[in-house]
N, C-alpha and C. Protein backbone atom coordinates (compact mmCIF):
# COMPACT_ATOMS: atom_id res chain seq x y z
N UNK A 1 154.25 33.03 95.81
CA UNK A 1 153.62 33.99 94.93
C UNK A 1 154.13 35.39 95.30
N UNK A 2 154.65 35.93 94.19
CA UNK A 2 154.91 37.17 94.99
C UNK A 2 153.68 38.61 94.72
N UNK A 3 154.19 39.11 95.72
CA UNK A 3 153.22 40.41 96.09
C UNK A 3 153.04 41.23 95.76
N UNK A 4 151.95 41.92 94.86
CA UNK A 4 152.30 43.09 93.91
C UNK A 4 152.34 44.29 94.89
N UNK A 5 152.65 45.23 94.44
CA UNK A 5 152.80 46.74 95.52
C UNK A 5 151.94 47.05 94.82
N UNK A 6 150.67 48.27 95.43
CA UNK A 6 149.51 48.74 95.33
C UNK A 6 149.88 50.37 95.71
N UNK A 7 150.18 51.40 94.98
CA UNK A 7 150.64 53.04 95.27
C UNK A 7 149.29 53.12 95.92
N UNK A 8 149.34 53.79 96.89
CA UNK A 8 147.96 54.75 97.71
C UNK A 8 148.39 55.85 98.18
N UNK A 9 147.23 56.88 98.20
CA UNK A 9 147.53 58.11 98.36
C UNK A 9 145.94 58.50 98.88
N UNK A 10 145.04 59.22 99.37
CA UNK A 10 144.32 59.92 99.96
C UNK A 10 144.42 61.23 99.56
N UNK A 11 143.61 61.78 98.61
CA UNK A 11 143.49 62.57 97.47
C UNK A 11 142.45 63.83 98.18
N UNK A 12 142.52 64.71 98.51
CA UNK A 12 141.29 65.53 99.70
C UNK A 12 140.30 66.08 98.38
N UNK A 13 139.98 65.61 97.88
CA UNK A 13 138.63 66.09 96.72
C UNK A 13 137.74 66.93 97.64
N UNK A 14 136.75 67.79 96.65
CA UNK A 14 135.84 68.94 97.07
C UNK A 14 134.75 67.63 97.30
N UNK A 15 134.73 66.82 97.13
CA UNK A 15 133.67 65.99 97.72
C UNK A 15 134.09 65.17 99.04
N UNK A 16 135.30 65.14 99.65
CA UNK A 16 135.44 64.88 100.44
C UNK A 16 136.46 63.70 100.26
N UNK A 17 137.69 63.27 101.54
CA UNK A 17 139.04 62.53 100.83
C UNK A 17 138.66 61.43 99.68
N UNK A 18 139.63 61.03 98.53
CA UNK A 18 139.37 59.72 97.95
C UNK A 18 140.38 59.11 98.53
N UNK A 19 140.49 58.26 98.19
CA UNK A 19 141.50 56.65 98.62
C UNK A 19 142.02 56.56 97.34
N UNK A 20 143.01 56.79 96.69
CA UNK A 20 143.23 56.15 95.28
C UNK A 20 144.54 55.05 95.72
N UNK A 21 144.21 54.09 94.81
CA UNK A 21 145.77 52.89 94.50
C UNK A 21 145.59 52.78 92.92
N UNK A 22 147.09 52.71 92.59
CA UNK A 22 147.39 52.47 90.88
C UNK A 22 148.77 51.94 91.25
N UNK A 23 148.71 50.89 90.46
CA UNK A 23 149.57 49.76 90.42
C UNK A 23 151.19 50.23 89.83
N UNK A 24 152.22 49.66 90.22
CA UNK A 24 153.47 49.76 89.39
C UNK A 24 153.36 50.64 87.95
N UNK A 25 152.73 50.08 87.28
CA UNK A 25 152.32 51.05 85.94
C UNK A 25 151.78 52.00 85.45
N UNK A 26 151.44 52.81 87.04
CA UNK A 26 150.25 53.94 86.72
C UNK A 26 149.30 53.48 86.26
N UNK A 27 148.39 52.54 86.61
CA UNK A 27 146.84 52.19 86.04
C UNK A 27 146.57 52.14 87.07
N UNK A 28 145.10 52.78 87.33
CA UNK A 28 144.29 53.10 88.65
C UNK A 28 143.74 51.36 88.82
N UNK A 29 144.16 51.23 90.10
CA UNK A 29 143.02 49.69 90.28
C UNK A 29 142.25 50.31 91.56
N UNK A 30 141.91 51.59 91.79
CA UNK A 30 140.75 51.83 92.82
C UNK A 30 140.73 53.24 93.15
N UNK A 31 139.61 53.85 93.14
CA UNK A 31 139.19 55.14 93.77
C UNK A 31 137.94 55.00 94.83
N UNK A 32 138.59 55.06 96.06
CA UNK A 32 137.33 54.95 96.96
C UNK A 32 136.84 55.49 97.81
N UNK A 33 136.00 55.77 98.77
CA UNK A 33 135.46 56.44 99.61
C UNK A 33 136.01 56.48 100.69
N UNK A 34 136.20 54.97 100.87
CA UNK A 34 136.91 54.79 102.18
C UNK A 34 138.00 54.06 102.41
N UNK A 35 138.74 54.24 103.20
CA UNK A 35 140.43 53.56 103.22
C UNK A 35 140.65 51.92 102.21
N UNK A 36 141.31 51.41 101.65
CA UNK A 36 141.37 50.23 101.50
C UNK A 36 142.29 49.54 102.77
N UNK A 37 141.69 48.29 103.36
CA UNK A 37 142.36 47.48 104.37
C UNK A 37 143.29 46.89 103.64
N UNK A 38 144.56 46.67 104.30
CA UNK A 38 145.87 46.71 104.15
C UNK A 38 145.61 44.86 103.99
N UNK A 39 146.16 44.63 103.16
CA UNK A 39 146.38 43.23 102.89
C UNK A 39 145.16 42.08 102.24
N UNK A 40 144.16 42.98 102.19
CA UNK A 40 142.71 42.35 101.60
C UNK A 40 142.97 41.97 99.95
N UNK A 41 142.29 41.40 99.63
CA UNK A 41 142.55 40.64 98.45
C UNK A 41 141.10 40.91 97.51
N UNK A 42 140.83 42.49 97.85
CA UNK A 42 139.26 42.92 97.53
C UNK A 42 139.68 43.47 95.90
N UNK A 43 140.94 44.10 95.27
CA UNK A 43 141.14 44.26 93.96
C UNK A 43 142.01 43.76 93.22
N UNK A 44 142.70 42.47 94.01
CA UNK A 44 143.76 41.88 92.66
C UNK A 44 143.40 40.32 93.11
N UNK A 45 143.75 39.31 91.81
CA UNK A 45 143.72 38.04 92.32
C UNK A 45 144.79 37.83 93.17
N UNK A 46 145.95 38.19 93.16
CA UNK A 46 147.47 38.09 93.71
C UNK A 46 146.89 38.98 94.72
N UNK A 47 148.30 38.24 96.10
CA UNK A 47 148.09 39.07 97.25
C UNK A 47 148.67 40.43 97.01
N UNK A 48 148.73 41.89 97.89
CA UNK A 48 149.52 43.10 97.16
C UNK A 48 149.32 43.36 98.53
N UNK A 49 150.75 44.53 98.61
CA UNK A 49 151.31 45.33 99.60
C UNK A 49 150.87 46.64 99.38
N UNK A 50 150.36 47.20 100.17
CA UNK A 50 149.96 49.03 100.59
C UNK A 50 151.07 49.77 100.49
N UNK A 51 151.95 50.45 99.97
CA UNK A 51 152.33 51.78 99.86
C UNK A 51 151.95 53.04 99.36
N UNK A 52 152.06 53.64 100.45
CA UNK A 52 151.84 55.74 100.64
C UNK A 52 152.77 55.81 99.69
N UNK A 53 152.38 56.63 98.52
CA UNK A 53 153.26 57.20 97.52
C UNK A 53 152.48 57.99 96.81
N UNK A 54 152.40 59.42 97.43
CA UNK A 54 151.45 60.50 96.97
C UNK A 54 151.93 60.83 95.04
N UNK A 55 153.40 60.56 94.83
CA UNK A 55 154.06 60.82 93.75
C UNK A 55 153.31 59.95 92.58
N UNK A 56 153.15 58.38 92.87
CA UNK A 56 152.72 57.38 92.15
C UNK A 56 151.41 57.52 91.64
N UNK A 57 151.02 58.59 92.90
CA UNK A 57 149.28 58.64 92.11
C UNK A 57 149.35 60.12 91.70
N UNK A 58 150.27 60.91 91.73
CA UNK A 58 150.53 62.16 90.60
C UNK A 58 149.41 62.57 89.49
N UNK A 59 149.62 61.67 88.56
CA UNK A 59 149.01 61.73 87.39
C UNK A 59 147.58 61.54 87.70
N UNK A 60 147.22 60.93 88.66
CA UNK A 60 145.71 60.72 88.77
C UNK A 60 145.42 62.16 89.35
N UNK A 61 146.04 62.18 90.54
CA UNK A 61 145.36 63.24 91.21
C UNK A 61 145.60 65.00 90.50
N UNK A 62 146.16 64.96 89.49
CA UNK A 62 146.62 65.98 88.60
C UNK A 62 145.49 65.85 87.44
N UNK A 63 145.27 64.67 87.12
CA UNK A 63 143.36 64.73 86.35
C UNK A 63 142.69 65.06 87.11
N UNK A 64 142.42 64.80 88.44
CA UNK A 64 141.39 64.81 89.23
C UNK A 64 141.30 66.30 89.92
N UNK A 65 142.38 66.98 90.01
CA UNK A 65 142.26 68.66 90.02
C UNK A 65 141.73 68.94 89.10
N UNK A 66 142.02 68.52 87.84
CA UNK A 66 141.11 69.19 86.40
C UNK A 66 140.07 69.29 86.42
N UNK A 67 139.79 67.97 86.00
CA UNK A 67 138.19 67.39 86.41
C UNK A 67 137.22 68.08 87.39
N UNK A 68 137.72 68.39 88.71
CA UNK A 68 136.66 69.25 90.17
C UNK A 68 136.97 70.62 89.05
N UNK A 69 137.97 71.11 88.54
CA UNK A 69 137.72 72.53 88.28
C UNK A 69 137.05 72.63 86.69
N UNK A 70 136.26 71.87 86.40
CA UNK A 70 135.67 71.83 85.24
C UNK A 70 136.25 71.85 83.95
N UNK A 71 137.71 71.13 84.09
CA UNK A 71 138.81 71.83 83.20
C UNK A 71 138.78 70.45 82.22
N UNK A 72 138.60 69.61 82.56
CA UNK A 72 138.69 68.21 82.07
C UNK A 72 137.49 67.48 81.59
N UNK A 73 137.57 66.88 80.94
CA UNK A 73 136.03 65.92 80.29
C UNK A 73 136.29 64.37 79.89
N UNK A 74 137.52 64.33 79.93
CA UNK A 74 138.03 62.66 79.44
C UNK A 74 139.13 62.60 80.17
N UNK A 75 139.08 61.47 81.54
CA UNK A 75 140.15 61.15 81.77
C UNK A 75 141.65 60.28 80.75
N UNK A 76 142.93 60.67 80.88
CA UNK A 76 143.99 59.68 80.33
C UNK A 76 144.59 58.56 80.86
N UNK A 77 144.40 58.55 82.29
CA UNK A 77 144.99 57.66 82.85
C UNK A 77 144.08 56.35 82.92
N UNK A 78 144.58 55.19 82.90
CA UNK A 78 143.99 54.20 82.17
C UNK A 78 143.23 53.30 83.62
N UNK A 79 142.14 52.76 83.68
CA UNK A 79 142.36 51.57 85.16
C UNK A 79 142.56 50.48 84.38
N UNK A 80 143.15 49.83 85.50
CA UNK A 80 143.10 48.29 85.55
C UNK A 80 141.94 47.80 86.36
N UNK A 81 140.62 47.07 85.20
CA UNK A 81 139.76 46.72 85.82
C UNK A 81 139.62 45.17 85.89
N UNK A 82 139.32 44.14 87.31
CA UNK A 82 138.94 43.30 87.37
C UNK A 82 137.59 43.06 87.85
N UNK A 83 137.29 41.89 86.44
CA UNK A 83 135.62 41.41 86.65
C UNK A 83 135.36 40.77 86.03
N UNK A 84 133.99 40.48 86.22
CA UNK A 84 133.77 39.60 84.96
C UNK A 84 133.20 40.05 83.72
N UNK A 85 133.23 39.18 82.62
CA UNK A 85 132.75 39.56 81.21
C UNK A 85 132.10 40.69 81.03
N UNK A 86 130.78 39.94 81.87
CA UNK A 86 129.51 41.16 82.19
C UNK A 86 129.91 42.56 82.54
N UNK A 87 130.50 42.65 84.13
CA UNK A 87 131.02 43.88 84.42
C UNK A 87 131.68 44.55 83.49
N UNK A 88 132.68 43.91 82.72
CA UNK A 88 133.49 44.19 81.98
C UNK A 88 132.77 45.40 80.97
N UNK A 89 131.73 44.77 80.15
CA UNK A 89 130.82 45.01 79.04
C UNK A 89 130.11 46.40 79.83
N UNK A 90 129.78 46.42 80.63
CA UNK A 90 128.70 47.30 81.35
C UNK A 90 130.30 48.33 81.58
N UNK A 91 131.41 48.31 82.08
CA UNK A 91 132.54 49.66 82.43
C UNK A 91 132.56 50.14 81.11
N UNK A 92 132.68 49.18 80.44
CA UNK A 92 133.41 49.86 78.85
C UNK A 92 132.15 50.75 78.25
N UNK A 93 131.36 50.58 78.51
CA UNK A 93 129.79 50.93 78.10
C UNK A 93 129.74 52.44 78.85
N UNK A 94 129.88 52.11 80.11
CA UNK A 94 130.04 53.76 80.99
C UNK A 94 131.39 54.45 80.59
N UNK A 95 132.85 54.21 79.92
CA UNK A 95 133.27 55.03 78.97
C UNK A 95 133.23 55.69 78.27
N UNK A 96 131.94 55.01 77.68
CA UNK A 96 131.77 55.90 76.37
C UNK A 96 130.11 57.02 76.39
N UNK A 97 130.00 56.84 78.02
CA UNK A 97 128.57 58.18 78.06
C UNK A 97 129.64 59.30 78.35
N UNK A 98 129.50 59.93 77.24
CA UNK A 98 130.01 61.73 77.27
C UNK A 98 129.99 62.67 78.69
N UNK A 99 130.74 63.19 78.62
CA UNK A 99 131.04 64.03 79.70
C UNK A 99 129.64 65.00 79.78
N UNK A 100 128.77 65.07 80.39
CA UNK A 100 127.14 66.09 81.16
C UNK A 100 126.42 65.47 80.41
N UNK A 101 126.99 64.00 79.71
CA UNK A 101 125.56 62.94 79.35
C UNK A 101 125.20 62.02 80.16
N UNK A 102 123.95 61.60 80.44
CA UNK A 102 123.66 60.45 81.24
C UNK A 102 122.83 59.40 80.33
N UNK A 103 122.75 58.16 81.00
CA UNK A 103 121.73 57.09 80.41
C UNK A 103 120.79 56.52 81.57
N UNK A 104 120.13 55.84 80.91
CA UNK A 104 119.50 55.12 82.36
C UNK A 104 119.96 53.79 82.10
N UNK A 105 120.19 52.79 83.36
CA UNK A 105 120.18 51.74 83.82
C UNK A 105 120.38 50.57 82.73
N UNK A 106 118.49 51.03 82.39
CA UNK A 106 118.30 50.01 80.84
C UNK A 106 118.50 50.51 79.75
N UNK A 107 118.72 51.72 79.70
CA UNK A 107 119.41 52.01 78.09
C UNK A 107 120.80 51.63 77.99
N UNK A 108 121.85 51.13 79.15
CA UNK A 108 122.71 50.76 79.37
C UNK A 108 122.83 49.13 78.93
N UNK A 109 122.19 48.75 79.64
CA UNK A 109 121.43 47.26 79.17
C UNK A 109 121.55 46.72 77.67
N UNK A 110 120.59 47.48 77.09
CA UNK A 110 120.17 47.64 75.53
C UNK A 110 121.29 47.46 75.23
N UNK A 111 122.40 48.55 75.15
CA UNK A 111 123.26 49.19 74.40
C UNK A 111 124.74 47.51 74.00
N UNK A 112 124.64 47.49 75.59
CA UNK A 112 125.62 45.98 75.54
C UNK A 112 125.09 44.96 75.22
N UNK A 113 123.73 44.93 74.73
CA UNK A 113 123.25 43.80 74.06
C UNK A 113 122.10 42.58 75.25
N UNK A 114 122.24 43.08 76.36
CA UNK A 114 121.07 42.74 77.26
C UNK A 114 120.05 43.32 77.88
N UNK A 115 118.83 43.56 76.61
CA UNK A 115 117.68 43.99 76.99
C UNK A 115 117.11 44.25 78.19
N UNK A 116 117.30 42.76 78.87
CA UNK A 116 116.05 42.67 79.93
C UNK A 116 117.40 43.01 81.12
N UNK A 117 118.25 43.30 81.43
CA UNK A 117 119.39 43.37 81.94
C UNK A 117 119.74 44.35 83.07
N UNK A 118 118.82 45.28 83.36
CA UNK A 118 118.45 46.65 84.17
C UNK A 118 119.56 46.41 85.21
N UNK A 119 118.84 45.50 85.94
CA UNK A 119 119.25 45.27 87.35
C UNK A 119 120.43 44.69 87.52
N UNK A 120 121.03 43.91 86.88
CA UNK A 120 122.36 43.33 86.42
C UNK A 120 123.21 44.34 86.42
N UNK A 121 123.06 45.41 85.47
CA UNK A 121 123.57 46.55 84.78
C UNK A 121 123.73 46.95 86.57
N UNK A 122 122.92 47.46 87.01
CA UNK A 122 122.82 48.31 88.53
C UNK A 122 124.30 47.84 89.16
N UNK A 123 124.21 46.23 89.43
CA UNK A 123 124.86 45.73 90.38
C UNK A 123 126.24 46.02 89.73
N UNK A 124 125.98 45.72 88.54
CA UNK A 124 127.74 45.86 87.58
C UNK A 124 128.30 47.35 88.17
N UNK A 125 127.33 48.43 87.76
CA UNK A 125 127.55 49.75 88.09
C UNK A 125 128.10 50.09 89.54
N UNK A 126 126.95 48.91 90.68
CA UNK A 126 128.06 49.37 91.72
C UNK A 126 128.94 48.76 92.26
N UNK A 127 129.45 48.02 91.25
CA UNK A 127 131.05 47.01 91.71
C UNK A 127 132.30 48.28 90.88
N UNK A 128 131.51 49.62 90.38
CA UNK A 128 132.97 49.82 89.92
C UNK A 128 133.77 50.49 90.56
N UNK A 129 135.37 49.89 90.50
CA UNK A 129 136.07 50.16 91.16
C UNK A 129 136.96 51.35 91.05
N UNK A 130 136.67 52.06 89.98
CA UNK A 130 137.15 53.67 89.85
C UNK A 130 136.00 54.77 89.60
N UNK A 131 135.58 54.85 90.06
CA UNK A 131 134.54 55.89 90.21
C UNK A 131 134.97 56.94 89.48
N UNK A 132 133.95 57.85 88.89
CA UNK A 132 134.82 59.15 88.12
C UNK A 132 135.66 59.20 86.87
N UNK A 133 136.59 58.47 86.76
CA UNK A 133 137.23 58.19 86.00
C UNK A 133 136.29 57.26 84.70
N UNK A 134 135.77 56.26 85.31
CA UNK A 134 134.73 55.23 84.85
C UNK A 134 133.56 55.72 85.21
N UNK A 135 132.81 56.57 84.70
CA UNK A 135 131.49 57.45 85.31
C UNK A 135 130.49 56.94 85.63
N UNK A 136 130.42 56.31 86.67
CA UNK A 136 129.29 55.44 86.88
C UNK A 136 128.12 56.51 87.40
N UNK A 137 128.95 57.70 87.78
CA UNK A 137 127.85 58.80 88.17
C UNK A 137 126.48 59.22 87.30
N UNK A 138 127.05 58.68 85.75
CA UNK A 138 126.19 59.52 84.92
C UNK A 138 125.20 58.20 84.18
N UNK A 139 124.77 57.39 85.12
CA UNK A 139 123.93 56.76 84.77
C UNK A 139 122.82 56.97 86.09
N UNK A 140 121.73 57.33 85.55
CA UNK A 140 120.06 57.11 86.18
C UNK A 140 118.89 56.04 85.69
N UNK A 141 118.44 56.05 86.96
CA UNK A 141 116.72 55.53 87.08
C UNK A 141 116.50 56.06 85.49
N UNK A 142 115.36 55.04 85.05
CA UNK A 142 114.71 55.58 84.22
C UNK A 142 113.98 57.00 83.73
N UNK A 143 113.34 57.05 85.36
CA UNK A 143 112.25 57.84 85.73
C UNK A 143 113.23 59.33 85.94
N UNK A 144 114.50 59.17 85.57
CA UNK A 144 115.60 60.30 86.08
C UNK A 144 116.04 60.62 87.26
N UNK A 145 115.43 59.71 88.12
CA UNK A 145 116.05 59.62 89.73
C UNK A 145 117.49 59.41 89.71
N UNK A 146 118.05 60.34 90.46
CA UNK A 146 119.79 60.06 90.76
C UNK A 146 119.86 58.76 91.67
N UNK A 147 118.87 58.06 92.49
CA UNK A 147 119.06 57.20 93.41
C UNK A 147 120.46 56.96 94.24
N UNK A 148 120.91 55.57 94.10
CA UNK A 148 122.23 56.19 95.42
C UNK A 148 123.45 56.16 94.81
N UNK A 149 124.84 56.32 95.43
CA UNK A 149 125.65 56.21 94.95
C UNK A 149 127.03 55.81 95.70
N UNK A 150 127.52 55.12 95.54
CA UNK A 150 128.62 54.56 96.31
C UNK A 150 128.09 54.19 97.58
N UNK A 151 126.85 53.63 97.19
CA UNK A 151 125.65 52.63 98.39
C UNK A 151 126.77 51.82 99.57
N UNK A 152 127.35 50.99 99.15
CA UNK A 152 128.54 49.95 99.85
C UNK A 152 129.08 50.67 100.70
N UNK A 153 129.52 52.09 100.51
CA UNK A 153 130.24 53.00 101.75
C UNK A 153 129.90 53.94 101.98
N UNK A 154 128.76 54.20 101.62
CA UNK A 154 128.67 55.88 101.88
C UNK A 154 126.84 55.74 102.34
N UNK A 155 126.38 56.50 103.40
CA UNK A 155 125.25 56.64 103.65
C UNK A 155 124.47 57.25 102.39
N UNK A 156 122.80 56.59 102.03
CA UNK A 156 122.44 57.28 101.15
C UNK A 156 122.13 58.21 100.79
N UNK A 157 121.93 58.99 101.16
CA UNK A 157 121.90 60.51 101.46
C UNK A 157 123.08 61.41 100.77
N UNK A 158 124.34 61.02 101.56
CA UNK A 158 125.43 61.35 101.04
C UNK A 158 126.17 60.81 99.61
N UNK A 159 125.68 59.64 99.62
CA UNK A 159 125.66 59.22 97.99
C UNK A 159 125.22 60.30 96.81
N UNK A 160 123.65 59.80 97.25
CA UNK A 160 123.29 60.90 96.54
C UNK A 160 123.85 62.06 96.06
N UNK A 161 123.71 62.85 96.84
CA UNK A 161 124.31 64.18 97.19
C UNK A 161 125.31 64.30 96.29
N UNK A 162 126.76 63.27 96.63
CA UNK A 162 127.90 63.28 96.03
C UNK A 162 127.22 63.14 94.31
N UNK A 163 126.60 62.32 94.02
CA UNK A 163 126.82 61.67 92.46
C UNK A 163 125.77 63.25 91.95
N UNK A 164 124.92 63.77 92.79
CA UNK A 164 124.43 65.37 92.22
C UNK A 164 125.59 66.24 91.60
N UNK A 165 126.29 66.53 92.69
CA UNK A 165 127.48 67.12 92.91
C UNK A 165 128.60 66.93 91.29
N UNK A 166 128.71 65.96 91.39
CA UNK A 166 129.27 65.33 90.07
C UNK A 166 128.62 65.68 88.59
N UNK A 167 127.57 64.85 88.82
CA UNK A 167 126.62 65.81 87.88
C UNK A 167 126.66 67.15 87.16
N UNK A 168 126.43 68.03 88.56
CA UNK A 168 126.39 69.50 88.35
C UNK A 168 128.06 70.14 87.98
N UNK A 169 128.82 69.48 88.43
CA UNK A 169 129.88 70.02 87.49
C UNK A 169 130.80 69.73 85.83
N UNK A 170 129.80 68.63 85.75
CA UNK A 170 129.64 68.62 84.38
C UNK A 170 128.65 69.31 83.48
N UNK A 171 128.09 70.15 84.36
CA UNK A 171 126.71 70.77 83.48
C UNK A 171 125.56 70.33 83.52
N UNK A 172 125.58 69.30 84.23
CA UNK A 172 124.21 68.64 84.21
C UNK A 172 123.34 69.04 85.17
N UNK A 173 122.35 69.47 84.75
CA UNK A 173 120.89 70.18 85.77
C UNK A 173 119.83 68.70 86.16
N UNK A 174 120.26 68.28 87.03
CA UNK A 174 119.68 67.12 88.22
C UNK A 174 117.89 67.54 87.84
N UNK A 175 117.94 68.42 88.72
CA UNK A 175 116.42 68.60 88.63
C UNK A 175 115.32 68.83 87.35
N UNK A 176 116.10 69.76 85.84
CA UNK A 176 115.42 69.93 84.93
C UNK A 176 115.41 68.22 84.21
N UNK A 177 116.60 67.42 84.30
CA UNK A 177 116.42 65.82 84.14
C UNK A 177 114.92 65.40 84.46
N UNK A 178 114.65 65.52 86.05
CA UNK A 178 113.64 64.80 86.73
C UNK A 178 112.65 65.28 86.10
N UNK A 179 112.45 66.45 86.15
CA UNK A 179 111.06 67.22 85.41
C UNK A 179 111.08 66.97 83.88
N UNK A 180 111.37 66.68 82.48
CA UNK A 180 111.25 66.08 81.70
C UNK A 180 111.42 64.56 81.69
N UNK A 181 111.58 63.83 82.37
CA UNK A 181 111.68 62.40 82.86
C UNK A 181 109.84 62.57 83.00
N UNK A 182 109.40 63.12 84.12
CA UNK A 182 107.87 62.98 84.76
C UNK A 182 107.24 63.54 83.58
N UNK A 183 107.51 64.20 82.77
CA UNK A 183 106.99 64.87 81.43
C UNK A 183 106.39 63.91 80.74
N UNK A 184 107.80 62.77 80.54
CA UNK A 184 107.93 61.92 79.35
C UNK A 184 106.85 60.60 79.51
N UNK A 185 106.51 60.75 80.66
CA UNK A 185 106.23 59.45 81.58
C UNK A 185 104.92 59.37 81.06
């Protein structure tokens, strides 16, 4: 079987380094928090090789300057996402929440056609494997709680924090959310 090559680069974001890999074709297959281990078989079915090639991830990290400087609202560069159906349904779904829009959980649910689906939706949300790009940031709690974010690697606290952060440079006011959320309640 042969081995696909995986571009990586370590991107120093105002939130602190990303990890990006995008495949031979320029399609992102990962933005992450923390290093990807060299030879793991955690984003392709095929085995793939690690190469440093700050050039290969160019185009990403040239959105991703935009984007921190408020310059951007729709990424172009495309991922390559693997998952299943479900996940599938739930990324394509976080595509299309607008740049300083959010949803909650279960209006997410609804929208792809599984009502009772909340928590499903959650887990889908935190298998995704491009963060940002695929805004998983701009989905909340019902109740308008930011709750955590990039839970799997990042202490919660700092999750948090980060997916605020995100938030607020799309325009979005975290706290006036929470306070018409408890309004609505």
């Amino acid at each position: 079987m042969k081995q696909e090559i995986l571009y990586t680069h370590t991107y120093p974001s105002p939130l602190g380094p990303l990890h990006l890999a995008v495949n031979s074709l320029g399609k992102i297959i990962r933005i992450g928090f923390t290093p990807l281990p060299a030879g793991s078989n955690a984003l392709a079915s095929n085995p793939y090789r690690l190469v440093e090639n700050k050039y290969a991830c160019g185009e990403l990290e040239y959105q991703l300057d935009a984007y921190f400087r408020g310059e951007l609202q729709t990424f172009t560069v495309l991922p390559e996402l693997t998952g299943t159906p479900f996940q599938h349904s739930v990324w394509a779904r976080l595509q299309k929440i607008s740049y300083g829009e959010t949803l909650s959980y279960g209006e997410i649910a609804q929208k792809i056609g599984h009502r009772q689906a909340a928590r499903a939706v959650g887990n889908a949300v935190a298998q995704n494997p491009v963060p940002i790009v695929v805004p998983c940031h701009r989905v909340l709690y019902s109740s308008g709680g930011v709750g955590s974010y990039a839970a799997r690697s990042l202490p919660h606290s700092d999750g948090s924090a980060m997916k605020r952060r995100l938030l607020e440079i799309e325009g979005t006011r975290v706290g006036v959310l929470l306070k018409s959320a408890r309004a609505s309640a």
